[in-house]
C-alpha atoms as a PDB file:
ATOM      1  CA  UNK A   1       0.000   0.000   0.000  1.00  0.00           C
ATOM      2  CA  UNK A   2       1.295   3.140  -0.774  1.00  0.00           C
ATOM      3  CA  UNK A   3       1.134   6.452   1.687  1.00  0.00           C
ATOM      4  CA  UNK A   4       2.153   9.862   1.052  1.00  0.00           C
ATOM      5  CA  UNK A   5       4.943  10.601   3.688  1.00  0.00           C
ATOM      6  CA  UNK A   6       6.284  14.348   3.683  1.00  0.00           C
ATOM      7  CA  UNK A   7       8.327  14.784   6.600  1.00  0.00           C
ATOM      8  CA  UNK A   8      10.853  17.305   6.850  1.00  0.00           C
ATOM      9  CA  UNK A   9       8.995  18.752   3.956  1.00  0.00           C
ATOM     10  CA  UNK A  10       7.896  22.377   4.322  1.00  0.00           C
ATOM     11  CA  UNK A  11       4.557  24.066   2.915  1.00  0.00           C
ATOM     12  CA  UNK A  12       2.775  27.110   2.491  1.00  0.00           C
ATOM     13  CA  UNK A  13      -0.561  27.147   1.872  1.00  0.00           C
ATOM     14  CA  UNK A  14      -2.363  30.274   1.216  1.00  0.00           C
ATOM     15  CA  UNK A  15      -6.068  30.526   2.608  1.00  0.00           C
ATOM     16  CA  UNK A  16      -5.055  28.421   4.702  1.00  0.00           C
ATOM     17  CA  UNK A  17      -7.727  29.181   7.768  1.00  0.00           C
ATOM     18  CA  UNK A  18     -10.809  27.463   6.173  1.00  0.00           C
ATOM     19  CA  UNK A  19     -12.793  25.645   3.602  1.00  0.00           C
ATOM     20  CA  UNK A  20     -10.271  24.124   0.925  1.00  0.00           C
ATOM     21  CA  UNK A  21      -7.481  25.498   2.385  1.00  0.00           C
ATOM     22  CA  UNK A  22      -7.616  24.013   5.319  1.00  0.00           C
ATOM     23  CA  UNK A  23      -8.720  20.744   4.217  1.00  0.00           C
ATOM     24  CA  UNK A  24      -5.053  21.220   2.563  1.00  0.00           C
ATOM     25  CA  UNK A  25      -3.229  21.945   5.682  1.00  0.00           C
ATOM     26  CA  UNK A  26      -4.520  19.147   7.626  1.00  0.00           C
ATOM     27  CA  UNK A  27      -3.677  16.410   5.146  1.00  0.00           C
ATOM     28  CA  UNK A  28      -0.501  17.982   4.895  1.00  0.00           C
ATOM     29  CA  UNK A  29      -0.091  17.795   8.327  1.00  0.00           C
ATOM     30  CA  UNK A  30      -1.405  14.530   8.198  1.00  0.00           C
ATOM     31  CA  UNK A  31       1.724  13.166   6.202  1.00  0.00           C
ATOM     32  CA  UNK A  32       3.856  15.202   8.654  1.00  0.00           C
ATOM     33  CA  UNK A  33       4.744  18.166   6.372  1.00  0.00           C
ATOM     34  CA  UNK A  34       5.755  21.704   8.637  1.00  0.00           C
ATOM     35  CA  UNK A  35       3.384  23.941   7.557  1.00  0.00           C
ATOM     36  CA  UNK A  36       2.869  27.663   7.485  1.00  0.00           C
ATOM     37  CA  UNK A  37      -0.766  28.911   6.997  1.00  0.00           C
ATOM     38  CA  UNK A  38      -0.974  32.066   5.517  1.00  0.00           C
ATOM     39  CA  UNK A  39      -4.207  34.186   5.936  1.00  0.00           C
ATOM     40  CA  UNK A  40      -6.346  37.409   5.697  1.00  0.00           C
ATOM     41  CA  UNK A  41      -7.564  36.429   8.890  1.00  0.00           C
ATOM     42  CA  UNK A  42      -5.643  33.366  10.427  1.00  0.00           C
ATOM     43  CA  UNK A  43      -7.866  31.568  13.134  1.00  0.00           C
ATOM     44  CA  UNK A  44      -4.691  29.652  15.031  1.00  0.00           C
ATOM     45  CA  UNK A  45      -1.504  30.206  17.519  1.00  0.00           C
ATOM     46  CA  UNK A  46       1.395  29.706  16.963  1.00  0.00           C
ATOM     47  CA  UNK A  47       1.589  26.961  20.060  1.00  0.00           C
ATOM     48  CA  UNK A  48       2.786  23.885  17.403  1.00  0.00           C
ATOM     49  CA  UNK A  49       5.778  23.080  16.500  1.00  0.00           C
ATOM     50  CA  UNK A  50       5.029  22.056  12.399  1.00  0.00           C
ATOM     51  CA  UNK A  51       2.606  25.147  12.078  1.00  0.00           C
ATOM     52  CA  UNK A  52       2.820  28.333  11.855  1.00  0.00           C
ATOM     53  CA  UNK A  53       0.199  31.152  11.166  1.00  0.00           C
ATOM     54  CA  UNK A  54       1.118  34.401   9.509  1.00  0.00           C
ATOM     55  CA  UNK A  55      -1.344  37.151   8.477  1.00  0.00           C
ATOM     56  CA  UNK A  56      -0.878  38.462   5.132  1.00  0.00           C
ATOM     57  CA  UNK A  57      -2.730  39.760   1.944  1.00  0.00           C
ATOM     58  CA  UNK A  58      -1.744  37.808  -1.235  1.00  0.00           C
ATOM     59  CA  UNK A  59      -2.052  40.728  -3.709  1.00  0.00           C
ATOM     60  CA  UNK A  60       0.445  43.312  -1.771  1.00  0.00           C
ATOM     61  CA  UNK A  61       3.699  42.395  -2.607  1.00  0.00           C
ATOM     62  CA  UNK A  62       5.732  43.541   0.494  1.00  0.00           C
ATOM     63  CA  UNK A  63       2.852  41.375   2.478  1.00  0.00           C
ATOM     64  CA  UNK A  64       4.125  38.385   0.456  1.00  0.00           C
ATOM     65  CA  UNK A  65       7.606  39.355   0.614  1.00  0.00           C
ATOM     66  CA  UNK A  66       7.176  39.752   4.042  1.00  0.00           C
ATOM     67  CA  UNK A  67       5.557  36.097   4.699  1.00  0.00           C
ATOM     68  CA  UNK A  68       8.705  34.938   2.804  1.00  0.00           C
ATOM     69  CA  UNK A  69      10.846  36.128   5.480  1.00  0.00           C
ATOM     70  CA  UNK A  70       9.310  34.785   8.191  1.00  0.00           C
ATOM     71  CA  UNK A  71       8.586  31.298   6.674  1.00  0.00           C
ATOM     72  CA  UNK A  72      12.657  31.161   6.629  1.00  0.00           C
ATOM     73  CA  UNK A  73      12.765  32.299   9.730  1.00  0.00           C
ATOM     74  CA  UNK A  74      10.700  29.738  11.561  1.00  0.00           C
ATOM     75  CA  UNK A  75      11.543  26.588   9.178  1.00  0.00           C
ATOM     76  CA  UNK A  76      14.479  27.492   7.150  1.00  0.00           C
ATOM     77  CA  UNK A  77      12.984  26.541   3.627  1.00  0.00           C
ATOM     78  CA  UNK A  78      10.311  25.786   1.473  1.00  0.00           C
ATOM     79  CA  UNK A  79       9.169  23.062  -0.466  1.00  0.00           C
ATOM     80  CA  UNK A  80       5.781  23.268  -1.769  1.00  0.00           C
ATOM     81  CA  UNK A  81       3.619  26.015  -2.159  1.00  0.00           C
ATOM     82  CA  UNK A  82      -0.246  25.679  -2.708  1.00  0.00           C
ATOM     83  CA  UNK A  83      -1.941  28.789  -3.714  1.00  0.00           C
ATOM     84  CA  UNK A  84      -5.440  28.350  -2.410  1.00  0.00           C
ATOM     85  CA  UNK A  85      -5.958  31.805  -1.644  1.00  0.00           C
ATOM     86  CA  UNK A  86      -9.493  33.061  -3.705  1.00  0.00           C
ATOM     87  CA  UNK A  87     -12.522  35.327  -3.669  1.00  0.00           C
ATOM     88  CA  UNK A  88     -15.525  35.681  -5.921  1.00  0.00           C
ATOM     89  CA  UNK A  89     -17.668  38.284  -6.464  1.00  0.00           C
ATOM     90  CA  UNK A  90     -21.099  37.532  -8.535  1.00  0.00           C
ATOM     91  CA  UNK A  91     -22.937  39.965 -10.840  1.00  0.00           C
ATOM     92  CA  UNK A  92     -24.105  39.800 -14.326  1.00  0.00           C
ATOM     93  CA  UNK A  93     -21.009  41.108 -17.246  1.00  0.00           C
ATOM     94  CA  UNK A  94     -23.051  44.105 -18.118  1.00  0.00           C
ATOM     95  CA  UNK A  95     -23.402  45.025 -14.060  1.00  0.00           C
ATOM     96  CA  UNK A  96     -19.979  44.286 -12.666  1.00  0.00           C
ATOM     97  CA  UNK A  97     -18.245  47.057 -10.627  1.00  0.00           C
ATOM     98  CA  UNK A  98     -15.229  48.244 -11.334  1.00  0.00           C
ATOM     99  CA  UNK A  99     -13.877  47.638  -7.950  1.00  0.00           C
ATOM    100  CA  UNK A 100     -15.214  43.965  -7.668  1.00  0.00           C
ATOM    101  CA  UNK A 101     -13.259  43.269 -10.523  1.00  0.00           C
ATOM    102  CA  UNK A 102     -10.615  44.284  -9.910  1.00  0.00           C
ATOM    103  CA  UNK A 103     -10.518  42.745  -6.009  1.00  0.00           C
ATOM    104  CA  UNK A 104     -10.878  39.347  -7.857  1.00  0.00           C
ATOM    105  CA  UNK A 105      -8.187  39.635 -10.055  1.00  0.00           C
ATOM    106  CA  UNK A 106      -5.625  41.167  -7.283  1.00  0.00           C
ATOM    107  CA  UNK A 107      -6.402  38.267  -5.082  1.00  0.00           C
ATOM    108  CA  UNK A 108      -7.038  35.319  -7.108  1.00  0.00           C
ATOM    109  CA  UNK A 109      -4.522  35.810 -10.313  1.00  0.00           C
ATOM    110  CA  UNK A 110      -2.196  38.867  -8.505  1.00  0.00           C
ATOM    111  CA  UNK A 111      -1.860  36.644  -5.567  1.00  0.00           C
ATOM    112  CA  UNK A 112      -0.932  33.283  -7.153  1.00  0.00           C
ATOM    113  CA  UNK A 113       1.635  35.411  -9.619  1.00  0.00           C
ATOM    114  CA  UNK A 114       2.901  36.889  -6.470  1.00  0.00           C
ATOM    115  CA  UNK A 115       3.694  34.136  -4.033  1.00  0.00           C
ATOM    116  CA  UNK A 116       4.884  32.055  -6.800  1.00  0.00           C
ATOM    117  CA  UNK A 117       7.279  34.297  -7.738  1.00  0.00           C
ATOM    118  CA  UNK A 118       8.851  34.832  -4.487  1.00  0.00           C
ATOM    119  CA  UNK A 119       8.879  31.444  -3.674  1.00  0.00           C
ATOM    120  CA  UNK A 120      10.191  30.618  -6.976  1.00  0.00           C
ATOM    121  CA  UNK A 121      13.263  32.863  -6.175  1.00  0.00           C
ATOM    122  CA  UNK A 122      13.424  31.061  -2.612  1.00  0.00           C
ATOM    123  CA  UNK A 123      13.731  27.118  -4.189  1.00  0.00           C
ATOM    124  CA  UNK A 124      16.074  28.276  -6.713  1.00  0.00           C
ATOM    125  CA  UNK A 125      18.473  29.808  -4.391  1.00  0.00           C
ATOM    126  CA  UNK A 126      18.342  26.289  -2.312  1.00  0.00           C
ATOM    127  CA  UNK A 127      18.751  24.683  -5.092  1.00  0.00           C
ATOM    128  CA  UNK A 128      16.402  22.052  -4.567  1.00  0.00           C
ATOM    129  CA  UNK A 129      13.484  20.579  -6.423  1.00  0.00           C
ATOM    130  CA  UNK A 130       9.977  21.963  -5.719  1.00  0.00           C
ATOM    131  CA  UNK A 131       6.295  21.886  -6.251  1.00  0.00           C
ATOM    132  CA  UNK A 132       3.761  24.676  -7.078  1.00  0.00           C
ATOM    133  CA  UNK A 133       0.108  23.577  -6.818  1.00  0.00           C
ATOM    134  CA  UNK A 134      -2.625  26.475  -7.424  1.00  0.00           C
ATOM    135  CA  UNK A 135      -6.206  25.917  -6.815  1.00  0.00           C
ATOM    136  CA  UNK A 136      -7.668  26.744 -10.223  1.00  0.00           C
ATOM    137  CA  UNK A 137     -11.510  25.725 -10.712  1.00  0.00           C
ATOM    138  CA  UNK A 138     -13.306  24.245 -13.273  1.00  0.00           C
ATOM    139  CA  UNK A 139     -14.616  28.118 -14.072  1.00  0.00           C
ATOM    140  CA  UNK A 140     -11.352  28.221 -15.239  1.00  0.00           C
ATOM    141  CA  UNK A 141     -11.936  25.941 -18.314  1.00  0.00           C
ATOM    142  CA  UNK A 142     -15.562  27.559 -18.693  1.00  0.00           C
ATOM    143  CA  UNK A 143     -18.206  29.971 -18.834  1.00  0.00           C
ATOM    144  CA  UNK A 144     -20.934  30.575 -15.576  1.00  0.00           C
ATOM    145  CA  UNK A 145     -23.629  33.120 -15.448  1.00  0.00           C
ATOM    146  CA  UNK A 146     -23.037  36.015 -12.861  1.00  0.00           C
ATOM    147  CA  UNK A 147     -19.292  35.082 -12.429  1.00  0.00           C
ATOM    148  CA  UNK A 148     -17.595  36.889 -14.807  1.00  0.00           C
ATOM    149  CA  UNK A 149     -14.460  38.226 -12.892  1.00  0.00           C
ATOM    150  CA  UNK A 150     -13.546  34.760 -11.145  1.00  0.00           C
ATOM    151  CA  UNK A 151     -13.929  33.033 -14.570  1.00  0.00           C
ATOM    152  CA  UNK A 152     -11.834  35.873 -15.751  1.00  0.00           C
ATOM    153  CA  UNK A 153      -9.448  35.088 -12.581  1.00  0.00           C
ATOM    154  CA  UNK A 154      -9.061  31.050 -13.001  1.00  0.00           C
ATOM    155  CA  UNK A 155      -8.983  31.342 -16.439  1.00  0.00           C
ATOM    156  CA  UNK A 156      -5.613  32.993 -15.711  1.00  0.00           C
ATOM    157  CA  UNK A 157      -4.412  30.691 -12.941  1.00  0.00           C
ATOM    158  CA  UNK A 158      -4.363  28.130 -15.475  1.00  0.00           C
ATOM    159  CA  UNK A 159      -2.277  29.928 -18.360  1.00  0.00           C
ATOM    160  CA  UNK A 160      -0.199  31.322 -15.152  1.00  0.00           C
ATOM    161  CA  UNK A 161       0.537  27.150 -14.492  1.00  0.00           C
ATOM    162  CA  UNK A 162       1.623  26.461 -18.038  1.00  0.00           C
ATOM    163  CA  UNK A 163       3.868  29.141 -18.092  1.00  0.00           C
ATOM    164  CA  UNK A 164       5.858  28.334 -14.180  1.00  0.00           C
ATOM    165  CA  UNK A 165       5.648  24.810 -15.533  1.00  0.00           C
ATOM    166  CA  UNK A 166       7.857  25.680 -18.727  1.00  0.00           C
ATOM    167  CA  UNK A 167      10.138  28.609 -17.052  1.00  0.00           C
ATOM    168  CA  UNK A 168      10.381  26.467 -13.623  1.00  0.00           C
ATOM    169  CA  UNK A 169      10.998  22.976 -15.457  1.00  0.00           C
ATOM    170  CA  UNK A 170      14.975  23.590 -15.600  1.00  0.00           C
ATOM    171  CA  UNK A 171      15.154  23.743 -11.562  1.00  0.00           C
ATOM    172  CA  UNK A 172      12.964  20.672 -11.185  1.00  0.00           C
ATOM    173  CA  UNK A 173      10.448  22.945  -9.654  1.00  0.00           C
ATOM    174  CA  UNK A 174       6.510  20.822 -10.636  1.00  0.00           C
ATOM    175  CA  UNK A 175       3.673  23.319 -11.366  1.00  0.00           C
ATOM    176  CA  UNK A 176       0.459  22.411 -11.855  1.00  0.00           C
ATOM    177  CA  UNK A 177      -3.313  23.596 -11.035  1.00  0.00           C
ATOM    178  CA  UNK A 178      -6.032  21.647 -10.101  1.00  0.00           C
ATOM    179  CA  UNK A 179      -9.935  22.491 -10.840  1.00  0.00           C
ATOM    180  CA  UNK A 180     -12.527  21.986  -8.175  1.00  0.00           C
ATOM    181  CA  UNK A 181     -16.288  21.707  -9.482  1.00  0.00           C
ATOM    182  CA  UNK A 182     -18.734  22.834  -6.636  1.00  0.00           C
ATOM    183  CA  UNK A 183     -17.352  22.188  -3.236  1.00  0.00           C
ATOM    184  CA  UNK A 184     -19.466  22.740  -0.186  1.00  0.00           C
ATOM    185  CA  UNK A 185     -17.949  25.889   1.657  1.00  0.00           C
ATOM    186  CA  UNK A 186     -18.867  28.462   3.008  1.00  0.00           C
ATOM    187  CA  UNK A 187     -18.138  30.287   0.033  1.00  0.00           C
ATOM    188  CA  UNK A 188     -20.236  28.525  -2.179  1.00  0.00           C
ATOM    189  CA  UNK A 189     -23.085  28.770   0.106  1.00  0.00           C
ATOM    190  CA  UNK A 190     -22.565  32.646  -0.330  1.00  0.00           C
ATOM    191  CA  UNK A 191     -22.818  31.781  -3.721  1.00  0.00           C
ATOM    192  CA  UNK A 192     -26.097  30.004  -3.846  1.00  0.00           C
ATOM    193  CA  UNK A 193     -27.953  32.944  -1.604  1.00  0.00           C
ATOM    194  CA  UNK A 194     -26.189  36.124  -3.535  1.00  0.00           C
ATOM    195  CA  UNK A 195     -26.969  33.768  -6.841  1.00  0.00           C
ATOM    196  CA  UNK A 196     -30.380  33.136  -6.066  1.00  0.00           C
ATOM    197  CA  UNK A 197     -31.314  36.655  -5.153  1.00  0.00           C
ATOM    198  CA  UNK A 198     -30.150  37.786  -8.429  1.00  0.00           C
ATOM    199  CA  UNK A 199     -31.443  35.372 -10.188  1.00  0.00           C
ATOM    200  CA  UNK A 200     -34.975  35.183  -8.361  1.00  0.00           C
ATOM    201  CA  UNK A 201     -34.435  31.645  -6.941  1.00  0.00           C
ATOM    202  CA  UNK A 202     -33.860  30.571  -3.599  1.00  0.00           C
ATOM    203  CA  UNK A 203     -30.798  28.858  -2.122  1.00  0.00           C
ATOM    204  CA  UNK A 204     -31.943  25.338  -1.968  1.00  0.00           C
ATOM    205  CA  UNK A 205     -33.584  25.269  -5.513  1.00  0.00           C
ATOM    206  CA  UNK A 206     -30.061  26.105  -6.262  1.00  0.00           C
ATOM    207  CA  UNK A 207     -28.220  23.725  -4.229  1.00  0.00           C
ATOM    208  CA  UNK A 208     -30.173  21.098  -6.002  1.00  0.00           C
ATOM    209  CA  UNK A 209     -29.657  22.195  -9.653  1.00  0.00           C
ATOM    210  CA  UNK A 210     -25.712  22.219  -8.552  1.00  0.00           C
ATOM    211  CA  UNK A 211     -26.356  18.417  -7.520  1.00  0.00           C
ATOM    212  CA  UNK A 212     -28.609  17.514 -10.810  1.00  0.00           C
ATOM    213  CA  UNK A 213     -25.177  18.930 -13.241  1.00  0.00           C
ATOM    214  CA  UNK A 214     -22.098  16.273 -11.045  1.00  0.00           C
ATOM    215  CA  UNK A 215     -22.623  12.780 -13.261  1.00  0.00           C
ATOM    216  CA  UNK A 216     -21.652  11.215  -9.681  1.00  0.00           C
ATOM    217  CA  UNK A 217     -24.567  12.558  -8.161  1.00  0.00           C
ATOM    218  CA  UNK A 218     -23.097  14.521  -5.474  1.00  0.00           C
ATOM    219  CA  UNK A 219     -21.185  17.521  -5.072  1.00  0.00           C
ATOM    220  CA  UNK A 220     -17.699  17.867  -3.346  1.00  0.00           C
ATOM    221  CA  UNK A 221     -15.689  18.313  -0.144  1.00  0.00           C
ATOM    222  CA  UNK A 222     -12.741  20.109   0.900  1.00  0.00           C
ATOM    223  CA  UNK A 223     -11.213  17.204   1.468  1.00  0.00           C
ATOM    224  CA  UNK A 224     -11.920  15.583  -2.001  1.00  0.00           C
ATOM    225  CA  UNK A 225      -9.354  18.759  -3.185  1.00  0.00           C
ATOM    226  CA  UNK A 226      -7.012  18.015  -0.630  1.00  0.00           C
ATOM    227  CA  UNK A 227      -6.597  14.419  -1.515  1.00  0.00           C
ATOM    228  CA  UNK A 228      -5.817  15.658  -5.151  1.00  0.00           C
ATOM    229  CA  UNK A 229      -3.253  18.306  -4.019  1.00  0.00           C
ATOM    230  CA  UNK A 230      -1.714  15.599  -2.130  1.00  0.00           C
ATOM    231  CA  UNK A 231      -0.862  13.456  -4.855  1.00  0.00           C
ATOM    232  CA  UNK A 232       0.707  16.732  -6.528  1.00  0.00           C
ATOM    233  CA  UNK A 233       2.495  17.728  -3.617  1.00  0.00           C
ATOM    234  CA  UNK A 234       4.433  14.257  -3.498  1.00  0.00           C
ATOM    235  CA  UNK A 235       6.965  12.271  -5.315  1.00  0.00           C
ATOM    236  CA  UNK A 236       4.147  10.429  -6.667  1.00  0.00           C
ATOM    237  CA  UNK A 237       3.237  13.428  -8.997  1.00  0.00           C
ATOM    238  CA  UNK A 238       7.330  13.985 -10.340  1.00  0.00           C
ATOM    239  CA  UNK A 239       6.947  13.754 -13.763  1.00  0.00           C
ATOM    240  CA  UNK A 240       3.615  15.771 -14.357  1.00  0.00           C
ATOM    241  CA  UNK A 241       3.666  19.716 -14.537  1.00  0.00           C
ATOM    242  CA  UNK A 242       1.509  22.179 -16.463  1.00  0.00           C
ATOM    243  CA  UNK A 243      -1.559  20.646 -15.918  1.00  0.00           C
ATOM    244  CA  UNK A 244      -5.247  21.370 -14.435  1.00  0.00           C
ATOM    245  CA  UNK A 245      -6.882  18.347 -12.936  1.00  0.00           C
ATOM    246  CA  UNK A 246     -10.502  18.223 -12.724  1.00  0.00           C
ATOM    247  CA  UNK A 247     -12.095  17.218  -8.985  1.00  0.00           C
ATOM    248  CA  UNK A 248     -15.987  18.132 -10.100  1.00  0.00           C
ATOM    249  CA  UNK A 249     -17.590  14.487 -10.147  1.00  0.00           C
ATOM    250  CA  UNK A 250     -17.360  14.124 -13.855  1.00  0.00           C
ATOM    251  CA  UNK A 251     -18.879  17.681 -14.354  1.00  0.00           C
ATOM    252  CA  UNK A 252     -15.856  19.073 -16.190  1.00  0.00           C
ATOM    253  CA  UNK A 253     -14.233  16.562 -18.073  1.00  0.00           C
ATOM    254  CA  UNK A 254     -11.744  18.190 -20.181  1.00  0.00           C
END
């Protein structure tokens, strides 16, 4: 049988204080990775010895160079990055604000171009292999109503992976995205109520025409993304970069 076993392995995982993100950080913990959580608003202490909680915002670039430093600091290195960090604001094209917009894009496409980057600078100067994994979403490989500026946003996390997985391939660093479907957070339950009221249904008629769409007749968990990062975080996944996995239950399938 195999297990995934990442000791002495160190992570940073962005969002890291709910939902997805930290679905991530406990597997990752899990398989005895150190891990440092970084959030808007990080829930934890820093009582543990293999995590660490910093508070910083993903699109402000002295934030992220700032969270570089003191991920050194505390565990010397890095080895995997997971860029979970994401927002979504929901309007119709012709309706979106200008500032919505452009609060997507800073955090979810900004922010993954941003951390990678100065993490990609840290594992070249060890000199070690690494692995980038960004939490795309299967909006990122289509169209949805109201959700223009995160299908704008994923659409770019996923040309962002192709391009770290060619420039990164040299310094054996992996890069690759993976593409939730509908996962039951507490952002998509935002979703459903904010979705509903514009579009004059109510939350649970919703929540069952998300069901009716996932050919496996559910729809997801945090954890059935984690298990997926997992795979790409380990030596399991060596010889695969520049590509976005579907999780959705069969409802994306290319």
């Amino acid at each position: 049988m195999f297990t995934i076993d990442l000791t002495d392995k160190v992570a940073v995982v962005t969002g890291g204080a709910n939902g997805i993100g930290k679905a991530i950080v406990d597997a990752l913990r899990h398989s005895h990775a150190k891990v440092a959580v970084v959030d808007l608003h990080p829930s934890g202490r820093n009582t543990e010895r293999d995590l660490f909680y910093i508070q910083a915002d993903v699109s402000n670039k002295e934030n992220v160079e700032k969270m570089m430093e003191q991920v050194i600091n505390r565990f010397g290195k890095v080895d995997i990055l997971v860029n979970n960090a994401g927002i979504s604001t929901m309007d119709y094209l012709v309706d979106i604000k200008e500032e919505d917009w452009d609060k997507t894009m800073d955090v979810n496409a900004k922010g993954v171009q941003l951390c990678s980057q100065v993490i990609a600078q840290q594992m070249k100067k060890q000199g070690t292999s690494g692995k980038m994994i960004h939490i795309a979403s299967q909006a990122g490989k289509n169209g949805y109503r109201l959700m223009g500026s995160y299908v704008a946003s994923k659409h770019a996390v996923i040309g962002l992976t192709k391009v770290m997985a060619l420039e990164l391939a040299q310094d054996q660093i992996n890069v690759n995205a993976v593409c939730p479907g509908i996962i039951e957070t507490s952002m998509k339950h935002r979703e459903r109520v904010l979705g509903g009221k514009l579009r004059g249904l109510d939350e649970e008629a919703i929540r069952q025409e998300d069901a009716s769409q996932v050919p496996l007749g559910r729809t997801g968990t945090p954890e059935d993304v984690a298990y997926v990062v997992m795979f790409l975080a380990s030596p399991f996944s060596d010889y695969m970069t520049g590509q976005a996995l579907n999780i959705t239950g069969g409802m994306t399938m290319n």
